[in-house]
Protein backbone atom coordinates (compact mmCIF):
# COMPACT_ATOMS: atom_id res chain seq x y z
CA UNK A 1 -74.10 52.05 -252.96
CA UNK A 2 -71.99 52.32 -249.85
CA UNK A 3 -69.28 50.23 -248.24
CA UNK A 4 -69.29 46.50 -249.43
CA UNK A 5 -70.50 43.68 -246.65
CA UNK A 6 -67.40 41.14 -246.33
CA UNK A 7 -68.43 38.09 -246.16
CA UNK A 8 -67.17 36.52 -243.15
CA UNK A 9 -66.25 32.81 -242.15
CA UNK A 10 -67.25 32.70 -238.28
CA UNK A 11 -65.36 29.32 -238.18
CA UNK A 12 -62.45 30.26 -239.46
CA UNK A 13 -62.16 32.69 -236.53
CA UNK A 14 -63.32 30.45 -233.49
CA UNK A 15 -60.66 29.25 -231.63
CA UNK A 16 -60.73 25.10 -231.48
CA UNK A 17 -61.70 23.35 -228.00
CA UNK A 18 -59.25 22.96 -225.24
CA UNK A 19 -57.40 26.29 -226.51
CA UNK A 20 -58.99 29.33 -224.21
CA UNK A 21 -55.65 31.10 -224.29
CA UNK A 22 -56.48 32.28 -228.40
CA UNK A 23 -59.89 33.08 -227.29
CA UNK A 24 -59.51 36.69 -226.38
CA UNK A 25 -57.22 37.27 -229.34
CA UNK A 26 -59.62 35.69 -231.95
CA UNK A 27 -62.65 37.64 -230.45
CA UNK A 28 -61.19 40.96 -230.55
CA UNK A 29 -59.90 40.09 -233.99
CA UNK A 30 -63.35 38.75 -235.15
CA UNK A 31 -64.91 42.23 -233.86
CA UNK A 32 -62.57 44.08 -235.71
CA UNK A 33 -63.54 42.19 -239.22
CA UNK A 34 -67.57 42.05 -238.28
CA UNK A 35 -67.83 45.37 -236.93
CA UNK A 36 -65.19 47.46 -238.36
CA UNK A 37 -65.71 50.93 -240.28
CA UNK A 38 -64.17 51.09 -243.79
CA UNK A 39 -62.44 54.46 -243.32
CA UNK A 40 -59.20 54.62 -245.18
CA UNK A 41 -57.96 52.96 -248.58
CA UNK A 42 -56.53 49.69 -246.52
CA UNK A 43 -58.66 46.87 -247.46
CA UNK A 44 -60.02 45.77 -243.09
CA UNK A 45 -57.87 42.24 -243.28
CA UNK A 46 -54.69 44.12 -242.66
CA UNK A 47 -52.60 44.15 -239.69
CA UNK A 48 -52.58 47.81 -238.71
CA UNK A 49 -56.31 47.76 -239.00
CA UNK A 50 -56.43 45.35 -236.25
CA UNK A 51 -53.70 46.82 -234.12
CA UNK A 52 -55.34 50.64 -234.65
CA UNK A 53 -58.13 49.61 -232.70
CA UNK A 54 -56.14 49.23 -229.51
CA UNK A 55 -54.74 52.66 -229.89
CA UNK A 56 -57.77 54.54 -227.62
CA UNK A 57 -57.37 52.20 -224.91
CA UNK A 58 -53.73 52.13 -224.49
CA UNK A 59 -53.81 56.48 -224.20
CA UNK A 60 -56.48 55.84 -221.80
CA UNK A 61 -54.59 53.21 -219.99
CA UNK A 62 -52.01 55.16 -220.28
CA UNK A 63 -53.07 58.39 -218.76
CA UNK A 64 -55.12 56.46 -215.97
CA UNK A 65 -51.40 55.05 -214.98
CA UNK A 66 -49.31 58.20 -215.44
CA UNK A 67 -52.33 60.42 -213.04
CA UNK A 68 -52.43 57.70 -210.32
CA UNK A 69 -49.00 57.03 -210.44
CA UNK A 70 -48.61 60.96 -209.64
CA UNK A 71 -51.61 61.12 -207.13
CA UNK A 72 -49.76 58.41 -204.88
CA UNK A 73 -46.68 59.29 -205.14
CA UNK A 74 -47.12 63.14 -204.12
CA UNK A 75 -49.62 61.69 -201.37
CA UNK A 76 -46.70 59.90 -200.21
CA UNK A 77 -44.12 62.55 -200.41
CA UNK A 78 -46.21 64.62 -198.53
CA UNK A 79 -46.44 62.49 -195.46
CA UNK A 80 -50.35 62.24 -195.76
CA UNK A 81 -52.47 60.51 -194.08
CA UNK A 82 -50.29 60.97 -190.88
CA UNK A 83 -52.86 58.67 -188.31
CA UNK A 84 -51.07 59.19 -185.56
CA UNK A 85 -49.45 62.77 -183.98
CA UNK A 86 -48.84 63.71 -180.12
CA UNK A 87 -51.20 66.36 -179.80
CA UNK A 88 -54.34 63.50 -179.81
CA UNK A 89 -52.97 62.64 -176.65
CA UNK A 90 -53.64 65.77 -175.37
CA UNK A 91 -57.15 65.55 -172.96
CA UNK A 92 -57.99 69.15 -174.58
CA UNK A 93 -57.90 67.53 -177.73
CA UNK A 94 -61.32 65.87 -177.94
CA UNK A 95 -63.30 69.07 -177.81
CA UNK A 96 -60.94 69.63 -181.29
CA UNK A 97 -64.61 68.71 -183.41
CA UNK A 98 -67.16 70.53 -181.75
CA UNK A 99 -66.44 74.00 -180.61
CA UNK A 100 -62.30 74.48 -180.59
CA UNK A 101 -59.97 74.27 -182.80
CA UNK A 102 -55.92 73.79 -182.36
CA UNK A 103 -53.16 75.37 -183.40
CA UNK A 104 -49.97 73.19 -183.63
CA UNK A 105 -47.18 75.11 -184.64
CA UNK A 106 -43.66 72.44 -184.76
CA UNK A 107 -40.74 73.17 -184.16
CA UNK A 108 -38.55 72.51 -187.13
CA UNK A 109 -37.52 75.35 -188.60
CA UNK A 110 -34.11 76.77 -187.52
CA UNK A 111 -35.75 80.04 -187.12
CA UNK A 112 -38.11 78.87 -184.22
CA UNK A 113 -37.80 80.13 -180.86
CA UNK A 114 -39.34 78.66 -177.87
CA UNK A 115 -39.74 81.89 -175.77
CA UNK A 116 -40.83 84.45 -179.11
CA UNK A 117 -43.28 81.92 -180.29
CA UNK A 118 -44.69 81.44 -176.32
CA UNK A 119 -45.00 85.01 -176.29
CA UNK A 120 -46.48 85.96 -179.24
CA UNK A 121 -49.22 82.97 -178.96
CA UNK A 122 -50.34 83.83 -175.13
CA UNK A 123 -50.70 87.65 -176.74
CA UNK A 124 -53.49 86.45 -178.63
CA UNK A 125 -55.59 85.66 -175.30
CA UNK A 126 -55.83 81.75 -175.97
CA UNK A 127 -57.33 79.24 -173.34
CA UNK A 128 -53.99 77.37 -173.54
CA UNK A 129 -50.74 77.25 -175.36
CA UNK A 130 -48.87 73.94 -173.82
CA UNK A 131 -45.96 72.20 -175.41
CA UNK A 132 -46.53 68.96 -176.08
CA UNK A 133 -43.38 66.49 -176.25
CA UNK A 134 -42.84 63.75 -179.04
């Protein structure tokens, strides 16, 4: 018992010389008839057979575009990778990988103040707290 084999012309489905444009089209169409899976009542020659087996790869297409489209954009809108700031020209700045680390606090919020911010950062008993200038 089981599902019937169709008998299948493999001429009738190979695409004539000189016409590679129809190749890719008549392959994926001759997969679908040699390899298909009888699953619903539709007999496998009809059109939304063929067309359903695109569905998978256009969500996954789909979903690859939609979470790279978001990855770059928020990567962008975020300013990152930033290669270049002025505190690498600082001299200090090369010891920044092996045993310091920098603080670099910038000065664009209205609430910033020079002298508070001076103040509070030499309270903290820091080898240096310089201002560097863009």
């Amino acid at each position: 018992m089981g599902p019937r084999r169709q008998k299948l012309d493999m001429r009738k489905h190979v695409p004539p010389e000189g016409r590679a444009s129809a190749r890719p089209v008549s392959c994926a169409r001759r997969s679908v008839l040699v390899y298909s899976i009888q699953c619903s009542v539709f007999p496998v020659s009809r059109w939304f057979t063929f067309l359903s087996s695109f569905i998978p790869i256009t969500f996954e297409l789909t979903v690859l575009g939609a979470s790279l489209t978001a990855f770059f954009c928020s990567l962008g809108l975020s300013g990152l990778p930033q290669p270049y700031h002025p505190m690498f020209n600082l001299p200090e700045f090369e010891r920044a990988s092996q045993d310091r680390f920098f603080l670099c606090i910038e000065a664009a919020d209205p609430q910033f103040d020079t002298p508070r911010t001076r103040s509070f950062l030499e309270s903290l008993d820091p080898l240096t707290v310089k201002e560097v200038a863009k």
